[in-house]
C-alpha atoms as a PDB file:
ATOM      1  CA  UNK A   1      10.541-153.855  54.979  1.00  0.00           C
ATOM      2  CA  UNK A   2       9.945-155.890  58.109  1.00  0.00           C
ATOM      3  CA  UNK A   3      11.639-155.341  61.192  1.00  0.00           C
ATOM      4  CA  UNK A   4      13.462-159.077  62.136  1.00  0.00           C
ATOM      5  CA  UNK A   5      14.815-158.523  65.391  1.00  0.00           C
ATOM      6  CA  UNK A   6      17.850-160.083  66.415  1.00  0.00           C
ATOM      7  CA  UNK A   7      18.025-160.671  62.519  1.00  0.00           C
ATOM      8  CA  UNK A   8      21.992-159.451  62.896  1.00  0.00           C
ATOM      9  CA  UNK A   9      23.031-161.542  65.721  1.00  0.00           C
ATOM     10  CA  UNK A  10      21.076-164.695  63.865  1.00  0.00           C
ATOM     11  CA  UNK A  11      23.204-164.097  60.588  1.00  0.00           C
ATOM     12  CA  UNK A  12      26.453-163.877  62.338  1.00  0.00           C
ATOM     13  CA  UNK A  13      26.092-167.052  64.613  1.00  0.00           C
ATOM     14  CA  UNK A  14      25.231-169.062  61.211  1.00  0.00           C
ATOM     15  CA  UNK A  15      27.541-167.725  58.984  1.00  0.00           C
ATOM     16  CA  UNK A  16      30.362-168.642  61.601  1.00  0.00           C
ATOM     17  CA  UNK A  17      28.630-172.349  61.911  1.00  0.00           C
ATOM     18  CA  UNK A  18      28.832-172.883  58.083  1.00  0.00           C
ATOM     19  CA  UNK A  19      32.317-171.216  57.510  1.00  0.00           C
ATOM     20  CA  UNK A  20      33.445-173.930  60.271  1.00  0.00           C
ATOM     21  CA  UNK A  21      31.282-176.907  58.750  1.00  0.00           C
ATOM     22  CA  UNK A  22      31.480-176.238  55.074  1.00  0.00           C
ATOM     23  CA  UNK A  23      34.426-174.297  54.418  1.00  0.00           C
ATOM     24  CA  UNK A  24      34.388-170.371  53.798  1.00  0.00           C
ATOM     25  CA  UNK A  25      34.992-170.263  50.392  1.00  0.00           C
ATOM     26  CA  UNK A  26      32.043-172.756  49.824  1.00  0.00           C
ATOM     27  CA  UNK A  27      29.778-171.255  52.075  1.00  0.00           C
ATOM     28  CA  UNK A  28      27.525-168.175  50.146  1.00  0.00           C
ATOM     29  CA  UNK A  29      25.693-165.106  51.536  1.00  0.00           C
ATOM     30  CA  UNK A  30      22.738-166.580  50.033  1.00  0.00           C
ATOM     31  CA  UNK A  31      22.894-170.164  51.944  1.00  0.00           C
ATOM     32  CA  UNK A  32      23.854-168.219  55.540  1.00  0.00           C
ATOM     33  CA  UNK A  33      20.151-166.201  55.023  1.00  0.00           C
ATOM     34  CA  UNK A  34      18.067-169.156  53.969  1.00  0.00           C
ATOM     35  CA  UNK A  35      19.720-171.066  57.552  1.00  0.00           C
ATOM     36  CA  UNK A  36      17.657-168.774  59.264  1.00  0.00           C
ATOM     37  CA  UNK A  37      14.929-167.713  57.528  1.00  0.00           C
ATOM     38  CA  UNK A  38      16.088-164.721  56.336  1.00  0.00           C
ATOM     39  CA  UNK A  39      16.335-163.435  52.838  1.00  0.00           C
ATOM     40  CA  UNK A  40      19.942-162.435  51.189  1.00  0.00           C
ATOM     41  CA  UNK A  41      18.794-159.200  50.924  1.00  0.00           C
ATOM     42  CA  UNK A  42      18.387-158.754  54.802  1.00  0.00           C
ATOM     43  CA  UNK A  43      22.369-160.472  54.796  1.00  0.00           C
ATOM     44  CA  UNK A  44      23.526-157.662  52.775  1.00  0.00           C
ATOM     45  CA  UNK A  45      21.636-155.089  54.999  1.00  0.00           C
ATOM     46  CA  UNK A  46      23.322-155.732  57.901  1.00  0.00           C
ATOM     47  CA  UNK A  47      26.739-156.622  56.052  1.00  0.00           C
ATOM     48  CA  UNK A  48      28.734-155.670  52.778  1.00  0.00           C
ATOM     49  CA  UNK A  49      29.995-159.148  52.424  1.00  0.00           C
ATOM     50  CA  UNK A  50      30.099-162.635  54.225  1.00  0.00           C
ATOM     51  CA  UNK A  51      33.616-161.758  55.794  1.00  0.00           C
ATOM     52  CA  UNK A  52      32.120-158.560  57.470  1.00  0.00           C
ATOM     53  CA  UNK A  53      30.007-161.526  59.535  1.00  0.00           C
ATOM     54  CA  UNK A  54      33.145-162.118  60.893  1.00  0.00           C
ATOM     55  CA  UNK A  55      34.898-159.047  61.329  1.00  0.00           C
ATOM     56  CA  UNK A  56      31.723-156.902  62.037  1.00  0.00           C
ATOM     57  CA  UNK A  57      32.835-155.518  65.440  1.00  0.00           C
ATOM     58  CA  UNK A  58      36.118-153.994  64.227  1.00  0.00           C
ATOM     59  CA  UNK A  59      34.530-150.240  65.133  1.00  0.00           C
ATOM     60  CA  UNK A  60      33.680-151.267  67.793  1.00  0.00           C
ATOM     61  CA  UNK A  61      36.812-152.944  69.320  1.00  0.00           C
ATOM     62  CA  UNK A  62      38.889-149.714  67.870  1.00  0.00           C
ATOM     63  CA  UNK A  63      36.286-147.399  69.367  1.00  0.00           C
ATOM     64  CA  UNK A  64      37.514-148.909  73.261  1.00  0.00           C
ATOM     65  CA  UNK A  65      40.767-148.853  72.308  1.00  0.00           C
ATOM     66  CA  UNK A  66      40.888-144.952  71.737  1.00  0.00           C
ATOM     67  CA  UNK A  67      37.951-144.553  74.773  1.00  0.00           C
ATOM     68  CA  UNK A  68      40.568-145.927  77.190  1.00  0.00           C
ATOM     69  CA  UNK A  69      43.247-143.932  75.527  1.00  0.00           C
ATOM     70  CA  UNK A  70      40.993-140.674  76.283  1.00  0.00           C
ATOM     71  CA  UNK A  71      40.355-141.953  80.019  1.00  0.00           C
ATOM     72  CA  UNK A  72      43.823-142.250  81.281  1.00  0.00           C
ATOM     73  CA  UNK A  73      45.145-139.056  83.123  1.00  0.00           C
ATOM     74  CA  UNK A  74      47.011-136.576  81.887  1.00  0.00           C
ATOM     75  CA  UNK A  75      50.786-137.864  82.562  1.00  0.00           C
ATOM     76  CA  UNK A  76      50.205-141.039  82.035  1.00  0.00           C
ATOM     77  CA  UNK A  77      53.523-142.724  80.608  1.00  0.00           C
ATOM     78  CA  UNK A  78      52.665-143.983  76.431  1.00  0.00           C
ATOM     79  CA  UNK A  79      52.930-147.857  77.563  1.00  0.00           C
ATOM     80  CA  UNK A  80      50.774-146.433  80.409  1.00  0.00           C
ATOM     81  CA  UNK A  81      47.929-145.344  78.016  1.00  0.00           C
ATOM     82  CA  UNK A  82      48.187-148.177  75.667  1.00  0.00           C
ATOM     83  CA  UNK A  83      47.607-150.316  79.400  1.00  0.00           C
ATOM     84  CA  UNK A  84      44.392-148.794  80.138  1.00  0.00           C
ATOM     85  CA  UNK A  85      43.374-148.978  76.257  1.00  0.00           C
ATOM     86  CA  UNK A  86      43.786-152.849  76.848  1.00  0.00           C
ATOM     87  CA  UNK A  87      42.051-153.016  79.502  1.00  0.00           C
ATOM     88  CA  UNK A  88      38.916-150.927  77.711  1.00  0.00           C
ATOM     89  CA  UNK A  89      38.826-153.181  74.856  1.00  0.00           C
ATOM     90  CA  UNK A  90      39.128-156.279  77.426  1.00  0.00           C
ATOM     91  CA  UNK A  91      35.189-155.500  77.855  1.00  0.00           C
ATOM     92  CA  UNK A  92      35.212-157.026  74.255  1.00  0.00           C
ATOM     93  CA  UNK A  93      36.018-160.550  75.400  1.00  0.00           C
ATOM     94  CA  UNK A  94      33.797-161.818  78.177  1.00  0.00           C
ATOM     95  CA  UNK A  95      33.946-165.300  78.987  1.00  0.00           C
ATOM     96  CA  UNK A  96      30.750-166.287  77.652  1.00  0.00           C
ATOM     97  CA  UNK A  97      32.216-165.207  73.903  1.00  0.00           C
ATOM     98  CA  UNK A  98      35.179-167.691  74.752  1.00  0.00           C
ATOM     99  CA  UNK A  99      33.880-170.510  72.692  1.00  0.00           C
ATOM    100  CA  UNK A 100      32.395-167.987  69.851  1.00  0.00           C
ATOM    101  CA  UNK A 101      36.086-166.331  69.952  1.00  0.00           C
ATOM    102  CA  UNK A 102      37.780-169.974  69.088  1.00  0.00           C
ATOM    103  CA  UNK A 103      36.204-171.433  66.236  1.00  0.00           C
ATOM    104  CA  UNK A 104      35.737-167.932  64.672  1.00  0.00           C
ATOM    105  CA  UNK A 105      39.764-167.991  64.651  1.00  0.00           C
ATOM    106  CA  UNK A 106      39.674-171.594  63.794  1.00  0.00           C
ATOM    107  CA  UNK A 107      38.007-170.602  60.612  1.00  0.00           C
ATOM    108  CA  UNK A 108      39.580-167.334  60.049  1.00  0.00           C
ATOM    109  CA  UNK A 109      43.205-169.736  60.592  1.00  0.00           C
ATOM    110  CA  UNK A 110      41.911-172.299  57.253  1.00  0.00           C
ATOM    111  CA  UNK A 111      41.553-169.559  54.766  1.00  0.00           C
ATOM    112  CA  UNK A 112      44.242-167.114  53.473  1.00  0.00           C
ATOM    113  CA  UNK A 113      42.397-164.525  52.701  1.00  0.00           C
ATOM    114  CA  UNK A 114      40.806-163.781  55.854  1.00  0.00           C
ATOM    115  CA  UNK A 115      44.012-164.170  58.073  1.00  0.00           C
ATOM    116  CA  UNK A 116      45.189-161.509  55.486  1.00  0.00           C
ATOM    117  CA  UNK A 117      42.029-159.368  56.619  1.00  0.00           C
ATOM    118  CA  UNK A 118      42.900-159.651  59.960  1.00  0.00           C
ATOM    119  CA  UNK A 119      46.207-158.503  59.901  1.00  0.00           C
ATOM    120  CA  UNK A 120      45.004-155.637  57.873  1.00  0.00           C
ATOM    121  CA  UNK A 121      42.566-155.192  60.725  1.00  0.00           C
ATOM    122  CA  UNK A 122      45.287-155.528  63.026  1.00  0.00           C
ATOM    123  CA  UNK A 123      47.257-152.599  61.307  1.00  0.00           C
ATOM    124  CA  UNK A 124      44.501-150.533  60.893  1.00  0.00           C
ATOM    125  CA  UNK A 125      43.937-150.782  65.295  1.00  0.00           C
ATOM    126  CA  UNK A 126      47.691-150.067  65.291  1.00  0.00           C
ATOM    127  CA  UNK A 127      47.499-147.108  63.333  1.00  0.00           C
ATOM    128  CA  UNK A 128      44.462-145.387  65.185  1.00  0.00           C
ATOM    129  CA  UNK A 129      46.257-146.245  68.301  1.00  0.00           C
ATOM    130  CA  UNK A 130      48.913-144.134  67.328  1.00  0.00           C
ATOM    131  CA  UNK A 131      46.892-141.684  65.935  1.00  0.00           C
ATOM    132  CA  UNK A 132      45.377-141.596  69.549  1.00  0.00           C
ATOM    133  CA  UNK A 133      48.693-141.270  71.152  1.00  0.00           C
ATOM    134  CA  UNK A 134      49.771-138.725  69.080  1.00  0.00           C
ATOM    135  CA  UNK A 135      46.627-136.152  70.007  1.00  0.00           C
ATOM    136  CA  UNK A 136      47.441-137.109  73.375  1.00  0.00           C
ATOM    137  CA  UNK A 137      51.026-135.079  72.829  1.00  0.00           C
ATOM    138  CA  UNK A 138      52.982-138.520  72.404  1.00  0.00           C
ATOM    139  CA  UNK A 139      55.633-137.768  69.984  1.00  0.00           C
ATOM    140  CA  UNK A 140      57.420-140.168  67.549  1.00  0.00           C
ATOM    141  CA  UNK A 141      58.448-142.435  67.153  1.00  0.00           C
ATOM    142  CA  UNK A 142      57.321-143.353  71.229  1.00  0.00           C
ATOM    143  CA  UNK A 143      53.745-143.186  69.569  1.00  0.00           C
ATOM    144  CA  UNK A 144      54.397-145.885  67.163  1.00  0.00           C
ATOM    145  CA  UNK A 145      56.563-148.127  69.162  1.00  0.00           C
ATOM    146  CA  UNK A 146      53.655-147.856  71.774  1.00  0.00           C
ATOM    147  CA  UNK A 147      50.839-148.346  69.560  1.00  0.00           C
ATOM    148  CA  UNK A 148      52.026-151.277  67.743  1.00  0.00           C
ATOM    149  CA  UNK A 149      53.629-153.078  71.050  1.00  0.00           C
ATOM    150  CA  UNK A 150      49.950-152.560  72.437  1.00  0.00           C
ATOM    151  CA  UNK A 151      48.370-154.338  69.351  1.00  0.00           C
ATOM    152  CA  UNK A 152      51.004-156.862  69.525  1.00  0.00           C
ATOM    153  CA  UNK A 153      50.325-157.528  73.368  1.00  0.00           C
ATOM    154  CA  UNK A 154      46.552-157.806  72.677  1.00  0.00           C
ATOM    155  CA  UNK A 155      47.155-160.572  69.551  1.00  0.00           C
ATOM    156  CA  UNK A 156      49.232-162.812  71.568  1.00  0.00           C
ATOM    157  CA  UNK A 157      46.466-162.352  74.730  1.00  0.00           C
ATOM    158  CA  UNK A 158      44.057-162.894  72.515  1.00  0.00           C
ATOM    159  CA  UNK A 159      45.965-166.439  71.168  1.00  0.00           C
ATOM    160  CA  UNK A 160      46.506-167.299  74.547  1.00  0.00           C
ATOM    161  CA  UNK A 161      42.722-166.389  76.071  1.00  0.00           C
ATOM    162  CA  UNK A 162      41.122-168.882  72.875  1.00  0.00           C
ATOM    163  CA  UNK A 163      43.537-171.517  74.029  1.00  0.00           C
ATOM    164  CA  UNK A 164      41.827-175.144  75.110  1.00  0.00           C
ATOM    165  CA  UNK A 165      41.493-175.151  78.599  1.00  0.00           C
ATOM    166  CA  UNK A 166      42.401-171.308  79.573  1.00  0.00           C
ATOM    167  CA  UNK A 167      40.299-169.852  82.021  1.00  0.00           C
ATOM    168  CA  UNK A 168      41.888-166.281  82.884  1.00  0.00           C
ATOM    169  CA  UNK A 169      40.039-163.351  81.930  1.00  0.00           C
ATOM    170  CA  UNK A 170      41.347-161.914  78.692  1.00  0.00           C
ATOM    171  CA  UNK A 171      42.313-158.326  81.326  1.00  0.00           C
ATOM    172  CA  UNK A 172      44.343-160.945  83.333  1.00  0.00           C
ATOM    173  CA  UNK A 173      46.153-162.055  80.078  1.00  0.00           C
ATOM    174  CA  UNK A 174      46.936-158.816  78.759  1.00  0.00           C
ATOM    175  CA  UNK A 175      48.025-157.241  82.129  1.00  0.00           C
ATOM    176  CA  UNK A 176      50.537-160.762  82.370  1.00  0.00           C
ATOM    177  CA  UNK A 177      52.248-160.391  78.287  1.00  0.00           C
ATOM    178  CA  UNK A 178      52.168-155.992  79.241  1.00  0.00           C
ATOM    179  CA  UNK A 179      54.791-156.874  81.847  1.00  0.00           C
ATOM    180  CA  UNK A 180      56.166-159.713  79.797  1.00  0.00           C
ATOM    181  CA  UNK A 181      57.086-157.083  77.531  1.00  0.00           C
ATOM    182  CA  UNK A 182      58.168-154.636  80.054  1.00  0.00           C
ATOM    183  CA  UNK A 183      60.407-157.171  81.604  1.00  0.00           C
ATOM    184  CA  UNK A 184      61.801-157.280  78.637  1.00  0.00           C
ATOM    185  CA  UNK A 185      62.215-154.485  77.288  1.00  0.00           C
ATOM    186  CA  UNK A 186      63.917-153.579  80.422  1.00  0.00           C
ATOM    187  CA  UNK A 187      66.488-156.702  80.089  1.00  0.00           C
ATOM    188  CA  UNK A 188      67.239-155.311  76.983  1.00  0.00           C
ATOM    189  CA  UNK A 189      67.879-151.908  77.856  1.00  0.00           C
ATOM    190  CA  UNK A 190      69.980-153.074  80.827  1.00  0.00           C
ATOM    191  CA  UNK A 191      72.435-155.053  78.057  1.00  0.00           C
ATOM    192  CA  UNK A 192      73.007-152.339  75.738  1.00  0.00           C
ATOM    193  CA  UNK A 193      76.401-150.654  75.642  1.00  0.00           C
ATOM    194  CA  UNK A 194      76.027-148.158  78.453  1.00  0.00           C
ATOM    195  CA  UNK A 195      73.145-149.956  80.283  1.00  0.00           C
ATOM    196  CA  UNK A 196      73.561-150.609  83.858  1.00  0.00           C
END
């Protein structure tokens, strides 16, 4: 076997031109290799199917989450953890991947089963969030209400740092809808019967 490198990186920047020029569906394994030279073999060495090309740094992305989990001091609040897990996985989205970021979602947005692989993606963050939370001594449900309120905060940044013309840093974003949600969180809190 002969060592192609940068043979990964190729594969994935193809696959995500032909999914947006030719459709998903209609796009095969087979035709992404042959784009650049490579066999489908070397495709399914690097992944177990043409969606993975998409959704390859999933690990990855979960792996900063729970790394800024770990890093924030002991008594840090749960919304205070789930903060600097943000702003770990913010790393993720440099502005260079900006364009990358938007017509991956563009294509990921035109075919059902792949929006249905990222929410399951989605969930599956959300759940080793908690998990995270929960070895840090967060108890329920504070650990799920955090977790998925974190994952929630990051999927609306993330819509709003692909958006035409945005230039904030996706950190900036994040840190803006984390208070968003504080503020109102806190509104609601303060109209419940008993609130001040």
């Amino acid at each position: 076997m002969r060592w192609d490198p940068g043979a990964r990186d190729r594969l994935q920047a193809a696959a995500l031109e032909l999914f947006a020029t030719r459709g998903f569906e209609e796009t095969t394994a087979a035709e992404i290799a042959a784009s650049v030279g490579l066999t489908e073999r070397t495709f399914f060495r690097h992944f177990s199917d043409k969606r993975e090309a998409l959704f390859d740094g999933q690990q990855r992305l979960a792996g900063a989450f729970l790394a800024g989990l770990g890093d924030a001091p002991t008594g840090t609040s749960p919304m205070g953890m789930v903060g600097a897990a943000l702003d770990a996985a913010a790393a993720f989205f440099p502005d260079e991947r900006r364009s990358y970021s938007r017509q991956r979602q563009l294509v990921i947005s035109r075919t059902p089963s792949l929006l249905e692989r990222e929410r399951h993606k989605l969930a599956e963050l959300a759940s080793a969030v908690g998990d995270g939370l929960r070895r840090r001594g967060v108890p329920e449900p504070a650990a799920t209400l955090a977790a998925e309120s974190g994952v929630t905060v990051f999927g609306i940044a993330f819509q709003q740092w692909i958006g035409e013309g945005e230039r904030r840093s996706m950190a900036e974003i994040q840190r803006t809808v984390l208070r968003e949600l504080a503020a109102v969180a806190s509104a609601g809190a303060a109209g419940e019967p008993g609130g001040s």
